[in-house]
C-alpha atoms as a PDB file:
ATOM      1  CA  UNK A   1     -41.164   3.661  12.276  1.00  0.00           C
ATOM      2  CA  UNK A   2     -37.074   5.002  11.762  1.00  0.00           C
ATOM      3  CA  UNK A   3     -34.879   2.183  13.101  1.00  0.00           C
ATOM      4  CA  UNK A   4     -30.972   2.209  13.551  1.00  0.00           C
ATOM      5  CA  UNK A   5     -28.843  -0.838  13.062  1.00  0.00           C
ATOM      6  CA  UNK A   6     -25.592   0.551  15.469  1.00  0.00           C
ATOM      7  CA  UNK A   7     -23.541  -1.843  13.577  1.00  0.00           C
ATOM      8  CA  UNK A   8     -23.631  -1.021  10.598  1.00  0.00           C
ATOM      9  CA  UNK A   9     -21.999   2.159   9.012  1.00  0.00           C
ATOM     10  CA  UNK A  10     -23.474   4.437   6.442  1.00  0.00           C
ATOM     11  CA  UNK A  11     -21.576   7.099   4.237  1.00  0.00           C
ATOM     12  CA  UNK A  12     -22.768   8.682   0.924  1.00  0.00           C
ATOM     13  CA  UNK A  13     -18.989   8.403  -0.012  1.00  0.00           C
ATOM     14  CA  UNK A  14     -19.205   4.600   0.357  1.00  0.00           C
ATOM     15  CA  UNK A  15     -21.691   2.276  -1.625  1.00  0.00           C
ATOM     16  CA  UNK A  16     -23.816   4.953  -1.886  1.00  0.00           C
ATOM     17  CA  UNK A  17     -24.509   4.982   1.709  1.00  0.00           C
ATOM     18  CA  UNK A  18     -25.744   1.746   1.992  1.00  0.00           C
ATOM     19  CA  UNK A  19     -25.066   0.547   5.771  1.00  0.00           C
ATOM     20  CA  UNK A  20     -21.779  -1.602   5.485  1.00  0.00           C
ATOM     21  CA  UNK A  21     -19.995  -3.406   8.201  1.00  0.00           C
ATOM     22  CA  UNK A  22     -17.098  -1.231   9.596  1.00  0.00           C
ATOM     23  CA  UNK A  23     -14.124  -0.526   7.974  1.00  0.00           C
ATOM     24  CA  UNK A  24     -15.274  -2.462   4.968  1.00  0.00           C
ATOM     25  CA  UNK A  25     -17.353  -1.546   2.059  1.00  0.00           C
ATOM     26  CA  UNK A  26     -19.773  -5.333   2.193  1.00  0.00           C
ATOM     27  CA  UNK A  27     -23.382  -4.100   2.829  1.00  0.00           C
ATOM     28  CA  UNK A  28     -24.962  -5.628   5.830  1.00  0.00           C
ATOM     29  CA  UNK A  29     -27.397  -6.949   3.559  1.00  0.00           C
ATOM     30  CA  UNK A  30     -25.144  -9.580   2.433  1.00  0.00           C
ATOM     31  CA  UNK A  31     -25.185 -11.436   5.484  1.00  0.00           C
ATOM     32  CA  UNK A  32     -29.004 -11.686   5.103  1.00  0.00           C
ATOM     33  CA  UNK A  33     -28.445 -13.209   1.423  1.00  0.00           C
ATOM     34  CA  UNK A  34     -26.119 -15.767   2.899  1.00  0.00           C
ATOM     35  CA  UNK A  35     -28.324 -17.290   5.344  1.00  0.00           C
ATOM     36  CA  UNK A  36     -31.283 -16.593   3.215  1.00  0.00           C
ATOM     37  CA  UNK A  37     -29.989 -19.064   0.431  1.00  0.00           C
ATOM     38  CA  UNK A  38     -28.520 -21.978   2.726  1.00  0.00           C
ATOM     39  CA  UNK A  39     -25.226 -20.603   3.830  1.00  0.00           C
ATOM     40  CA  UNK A  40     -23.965 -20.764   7.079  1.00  0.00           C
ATOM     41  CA  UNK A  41     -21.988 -17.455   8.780  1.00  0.00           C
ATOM     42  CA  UNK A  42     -18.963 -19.608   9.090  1.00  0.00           C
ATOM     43  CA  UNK A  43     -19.010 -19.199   5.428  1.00  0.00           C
ATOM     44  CA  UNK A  44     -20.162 -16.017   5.014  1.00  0.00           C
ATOM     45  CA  UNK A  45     -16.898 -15.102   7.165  1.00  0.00           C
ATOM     46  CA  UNK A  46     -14.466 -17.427   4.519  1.00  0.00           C
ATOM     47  CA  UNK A  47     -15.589 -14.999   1.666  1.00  0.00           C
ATOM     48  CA  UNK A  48     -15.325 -11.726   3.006  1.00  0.00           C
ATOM     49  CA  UNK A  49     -13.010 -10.148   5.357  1.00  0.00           C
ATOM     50  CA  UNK A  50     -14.834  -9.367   8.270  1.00  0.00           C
ATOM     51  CA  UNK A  51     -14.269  -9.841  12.125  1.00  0.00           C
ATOM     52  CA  UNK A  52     -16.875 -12.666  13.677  1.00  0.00           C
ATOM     53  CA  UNK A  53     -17.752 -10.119  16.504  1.00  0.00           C
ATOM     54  CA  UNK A  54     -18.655  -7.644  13.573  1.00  0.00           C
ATOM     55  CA  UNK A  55     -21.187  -9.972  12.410  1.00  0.00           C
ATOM     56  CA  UNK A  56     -22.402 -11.178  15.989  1.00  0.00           C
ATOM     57  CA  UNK A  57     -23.022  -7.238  16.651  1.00  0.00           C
ATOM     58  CA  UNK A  58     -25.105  -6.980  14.037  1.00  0.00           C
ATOM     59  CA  UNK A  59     -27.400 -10.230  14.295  1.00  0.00           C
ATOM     60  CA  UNK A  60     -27.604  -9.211  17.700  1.00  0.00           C
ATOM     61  CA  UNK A  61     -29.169  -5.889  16.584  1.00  0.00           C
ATOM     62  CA  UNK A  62     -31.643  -6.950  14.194  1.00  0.00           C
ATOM     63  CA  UNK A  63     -32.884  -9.463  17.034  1.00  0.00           C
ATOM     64  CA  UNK A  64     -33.402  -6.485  19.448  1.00  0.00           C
ATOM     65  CA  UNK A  65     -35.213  -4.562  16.549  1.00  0.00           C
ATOM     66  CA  UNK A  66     -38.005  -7.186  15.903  1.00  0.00           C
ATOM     67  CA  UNK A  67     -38.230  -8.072  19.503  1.00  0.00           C
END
């Protein structure tokens, strides 16, 4: 099964093309690591520079994925 996370980004120029949030070079995956060890996305947001909507977009896509 192939499955595309629209927001995220990949480039082989950037992090080795692991899929990053837009305009930024933080790996999606970090988001996951947050929540995964007791932080909140409020926080998540404090530590790196990225947009709320950015991170709503891509919650939002991994919820339609495992739907």
């Amino acid at each position: 099964m192939s499955t595309t996370i629209d927001s995220l980004v990949s480039d082989e120029d950037r992090q080795g093309g692991t899929p990053c949030f837009p305009g930024t070079r933080v790996p999606g995956y970090i988001l996951f690591d947050y929540i995964a060890h007791g932080y909140t996305v409020d926080e998540f947001l404090d530590e790196y520079d990225i947009e709320r909507r950015k991170v709503v977009s891509l919650l939002s896509d991994v919820k339609k994925q495992i739907r």
